[in-house]
Protein backbone atom coordinates (compact mmCIF):
# COMPACT_ATOMS: atom_id res chain seq x y z
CA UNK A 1 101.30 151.34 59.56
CA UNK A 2 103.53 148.17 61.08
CA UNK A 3 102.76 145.31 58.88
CA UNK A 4 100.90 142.46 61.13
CA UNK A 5 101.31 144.71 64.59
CA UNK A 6 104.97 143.32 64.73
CA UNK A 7 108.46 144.19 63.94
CA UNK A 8 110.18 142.14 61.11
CA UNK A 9 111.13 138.58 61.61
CA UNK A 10 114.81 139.92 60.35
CA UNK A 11 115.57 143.08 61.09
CA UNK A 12 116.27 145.33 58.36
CA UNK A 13 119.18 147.65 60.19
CA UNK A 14 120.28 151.19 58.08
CA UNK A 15 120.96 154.38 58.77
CA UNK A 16 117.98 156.70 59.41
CA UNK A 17 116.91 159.24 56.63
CA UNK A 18 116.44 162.30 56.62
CA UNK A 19 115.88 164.65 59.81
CA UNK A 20 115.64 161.38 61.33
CA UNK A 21 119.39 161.57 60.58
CA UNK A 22 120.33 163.79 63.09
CA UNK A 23 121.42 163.52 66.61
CA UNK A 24 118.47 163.92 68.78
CA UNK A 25 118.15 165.10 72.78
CA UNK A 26 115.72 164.40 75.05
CA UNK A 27 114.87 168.08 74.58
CA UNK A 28 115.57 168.28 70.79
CA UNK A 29 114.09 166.56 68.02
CA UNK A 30 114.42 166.90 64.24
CA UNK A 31 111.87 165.89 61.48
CA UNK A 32 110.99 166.10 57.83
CA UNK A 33 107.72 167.94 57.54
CA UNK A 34 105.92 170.24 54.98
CA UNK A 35 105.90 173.85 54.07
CA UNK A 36 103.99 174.89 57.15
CA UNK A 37 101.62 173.55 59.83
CA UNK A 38 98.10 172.92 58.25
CA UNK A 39 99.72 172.79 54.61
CA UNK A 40 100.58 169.25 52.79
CA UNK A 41 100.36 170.85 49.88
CA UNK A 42 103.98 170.17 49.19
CA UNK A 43 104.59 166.81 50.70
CA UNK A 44 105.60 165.75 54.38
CA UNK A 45 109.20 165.91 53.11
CA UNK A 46 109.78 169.66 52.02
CA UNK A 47 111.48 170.78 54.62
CA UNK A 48 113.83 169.67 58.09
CA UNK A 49 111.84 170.99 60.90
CA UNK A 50 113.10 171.41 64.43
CA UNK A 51 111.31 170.91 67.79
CA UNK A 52 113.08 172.53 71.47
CA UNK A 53 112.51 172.47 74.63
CA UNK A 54 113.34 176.01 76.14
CA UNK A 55 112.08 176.40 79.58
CA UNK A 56 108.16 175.77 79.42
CA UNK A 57 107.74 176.27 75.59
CA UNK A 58 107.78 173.16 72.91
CA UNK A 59 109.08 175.48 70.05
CA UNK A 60 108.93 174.00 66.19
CA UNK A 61 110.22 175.83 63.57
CA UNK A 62 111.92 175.70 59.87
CA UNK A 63 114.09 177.38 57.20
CA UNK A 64 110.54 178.79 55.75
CA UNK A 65 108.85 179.10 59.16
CA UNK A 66 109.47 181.44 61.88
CA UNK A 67 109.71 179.85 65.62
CA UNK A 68 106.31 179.55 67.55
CA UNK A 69 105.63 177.70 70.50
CA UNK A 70 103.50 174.67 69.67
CA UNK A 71 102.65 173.97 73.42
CA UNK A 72 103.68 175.15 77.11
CA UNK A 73 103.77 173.70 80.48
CA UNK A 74 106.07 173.63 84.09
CA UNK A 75 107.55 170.69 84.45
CA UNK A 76 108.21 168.89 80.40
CA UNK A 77 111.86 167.46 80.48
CA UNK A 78 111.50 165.65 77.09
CA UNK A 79 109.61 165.86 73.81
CA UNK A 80 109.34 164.20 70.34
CA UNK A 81 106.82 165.15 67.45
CA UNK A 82 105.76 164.77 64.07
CA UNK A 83 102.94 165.96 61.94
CA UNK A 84 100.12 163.80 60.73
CA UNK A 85 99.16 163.76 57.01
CA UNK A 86 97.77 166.93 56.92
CA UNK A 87 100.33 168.50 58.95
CA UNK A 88 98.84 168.93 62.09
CA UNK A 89 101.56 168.31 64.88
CA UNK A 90 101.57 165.58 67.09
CA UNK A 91 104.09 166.19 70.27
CA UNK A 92 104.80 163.30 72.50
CA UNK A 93 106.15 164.89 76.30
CA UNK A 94 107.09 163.97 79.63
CA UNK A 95 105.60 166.18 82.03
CA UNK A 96 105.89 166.57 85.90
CA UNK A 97 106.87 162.52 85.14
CA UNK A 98 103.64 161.43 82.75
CA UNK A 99 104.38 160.60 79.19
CA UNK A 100 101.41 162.58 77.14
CA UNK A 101 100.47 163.10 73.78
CA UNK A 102 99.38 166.49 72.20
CA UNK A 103 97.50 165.63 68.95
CA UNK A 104 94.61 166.36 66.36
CA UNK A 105 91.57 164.28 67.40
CA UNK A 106 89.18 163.80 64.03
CA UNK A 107 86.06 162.75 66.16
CA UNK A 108 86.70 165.92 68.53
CA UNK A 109 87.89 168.31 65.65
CA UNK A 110 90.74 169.61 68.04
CA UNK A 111 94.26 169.27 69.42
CA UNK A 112 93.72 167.12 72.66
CA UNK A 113 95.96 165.29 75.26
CA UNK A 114 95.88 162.25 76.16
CA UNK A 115 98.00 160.70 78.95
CA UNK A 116 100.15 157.12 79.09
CA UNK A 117 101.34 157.17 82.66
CA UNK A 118 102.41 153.65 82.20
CA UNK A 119 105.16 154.62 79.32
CA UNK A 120 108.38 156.22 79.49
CA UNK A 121 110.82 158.07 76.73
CA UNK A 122 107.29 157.96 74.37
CA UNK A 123 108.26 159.09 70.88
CA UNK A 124 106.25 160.09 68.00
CA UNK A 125 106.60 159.50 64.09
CA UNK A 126 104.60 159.52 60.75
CA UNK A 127 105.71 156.31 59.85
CA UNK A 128 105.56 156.42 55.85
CA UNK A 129 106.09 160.16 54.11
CA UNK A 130 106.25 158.77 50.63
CA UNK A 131 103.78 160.86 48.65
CA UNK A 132 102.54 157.14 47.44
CA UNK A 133 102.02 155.84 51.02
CA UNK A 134 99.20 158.74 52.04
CA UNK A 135 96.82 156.50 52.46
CA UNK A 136 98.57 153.99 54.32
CA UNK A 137 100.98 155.81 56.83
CA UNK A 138 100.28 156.57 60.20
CA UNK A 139 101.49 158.18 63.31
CA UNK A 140 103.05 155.84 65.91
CA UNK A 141 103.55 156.60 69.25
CA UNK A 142 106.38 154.33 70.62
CA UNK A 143 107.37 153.76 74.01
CA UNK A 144 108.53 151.58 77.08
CA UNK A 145 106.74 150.04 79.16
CA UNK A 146 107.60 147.40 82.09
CA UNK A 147 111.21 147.30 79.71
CA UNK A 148 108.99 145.93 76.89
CA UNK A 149 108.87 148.37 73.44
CA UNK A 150 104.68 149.12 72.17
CA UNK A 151 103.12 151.19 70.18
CA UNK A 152 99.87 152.74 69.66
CA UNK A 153 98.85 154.51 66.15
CA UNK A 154 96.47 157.26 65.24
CA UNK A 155 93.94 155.22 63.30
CA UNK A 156 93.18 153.70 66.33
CA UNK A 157 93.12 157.05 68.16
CA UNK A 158 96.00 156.05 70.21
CA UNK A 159 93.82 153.73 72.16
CA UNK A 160 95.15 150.17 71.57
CA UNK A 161 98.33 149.14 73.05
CA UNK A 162 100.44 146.56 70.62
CA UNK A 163 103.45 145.10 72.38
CA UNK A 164 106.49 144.88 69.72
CA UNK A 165 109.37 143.62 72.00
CA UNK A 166 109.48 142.28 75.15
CA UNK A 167 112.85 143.50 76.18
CA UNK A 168 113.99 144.55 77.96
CA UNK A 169 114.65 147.86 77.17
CA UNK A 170 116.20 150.99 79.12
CA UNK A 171 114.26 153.35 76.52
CA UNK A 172 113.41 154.57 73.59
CA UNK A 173 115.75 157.82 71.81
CA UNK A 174 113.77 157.88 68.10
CA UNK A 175 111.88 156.27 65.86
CA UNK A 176 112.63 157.01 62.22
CA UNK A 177 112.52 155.75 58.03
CA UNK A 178 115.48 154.56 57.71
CA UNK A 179 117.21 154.44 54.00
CA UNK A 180 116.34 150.73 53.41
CA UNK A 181 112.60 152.13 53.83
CA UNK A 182 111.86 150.71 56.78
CA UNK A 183 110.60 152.16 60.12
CA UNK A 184 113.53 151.55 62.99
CA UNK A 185 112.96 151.83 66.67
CA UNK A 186 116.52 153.30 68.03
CA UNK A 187 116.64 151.74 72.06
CA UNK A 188 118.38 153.46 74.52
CA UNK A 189 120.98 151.58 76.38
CA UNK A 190 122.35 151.54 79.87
């Protein structure tokens, strides 16, 4: 969750924690996660997962999981995910040009897709992974649009934009918890 729908009034800059640590691609992403998809049982912070792009296929996998392709389709030429509280993933993509987002919908009871052809470089994170912050973390789907930097969050089903920055921006390369434990928008720049 982002306090008041708006970045800090002074920024709080720190090195990201975590997976969030580690140099990202636009078809390689890194994040802390649990022991395997559909099992919080041991925290969203038991183990570094890794999500790749390899011709069609979003592959995730861990040091306790095997590889498996999370989703497939022609034309993807960047990803980002995370997994929500109950560690169900949520992959943010570029496909054939359209920034989508592949995750669990509560009211439908399945993985859906919905599509922000306005955005570009979208990225995905569960904000909070503190044990202590279940209740109150989210996952934010960050992105540019127009060179301005919004977000949208999965309590509101993704379905209310909130402007953060007006820019402008080139793009966004991660969002992450930094080790001042605060969420930090990394921009991409020209």
């Amino acid at each position: 969750m982002i306090p008041e729908n708006a970045l800090s009034i002074a920024p709080v800059n720190a090195a990201f924690s975590g997976a969030r640590a580690l140099p990202v691609t636009r078809t390689v992403d890194y994040e802390d996660g649990g022991i395997a998809i559909q099992d919080p049982s041991r925290g969203s912070q038991y183990q570094r997962w890794r999500g790749r792009l390899l011709g069609e296929n979003i592959i995730l996998d861990a040091p306790e999981v095997e590889p498996f392709v999370a989703l497939s389709g022609p034309d993807i030429t960047e990803i980002s995910f995370t997994f929500d509280q109950n560690m169900r993933p949520a992959i943010a993509y570029v496909q054939a040009g359209v920034a989508k987002l592949w995750w669990f919908d509560t009211v439908a009871g399945e993985q859906v897709v919905t599509e922000y052809p306005e955005a570009i470089t979208p990225r995905v994170i569960l904000d909070d992974k503190r044990f202590t912050q279940t209740l109150n973390s989210d996952v934010i789907l960050g992105y540019v649009h127009d060179g301005a930097l919004y977000y949208r969050q999965q309590r509101d089903r993704f379905s209310i934009e909130r402007l953060l920055d007006a820019g402008p921006h080139v793009g966004l390369v991660k969002i992450g918890f930094n080790v001042q434990l605060r969420l930090q928008f990394l921009m991409e720049i020209e």
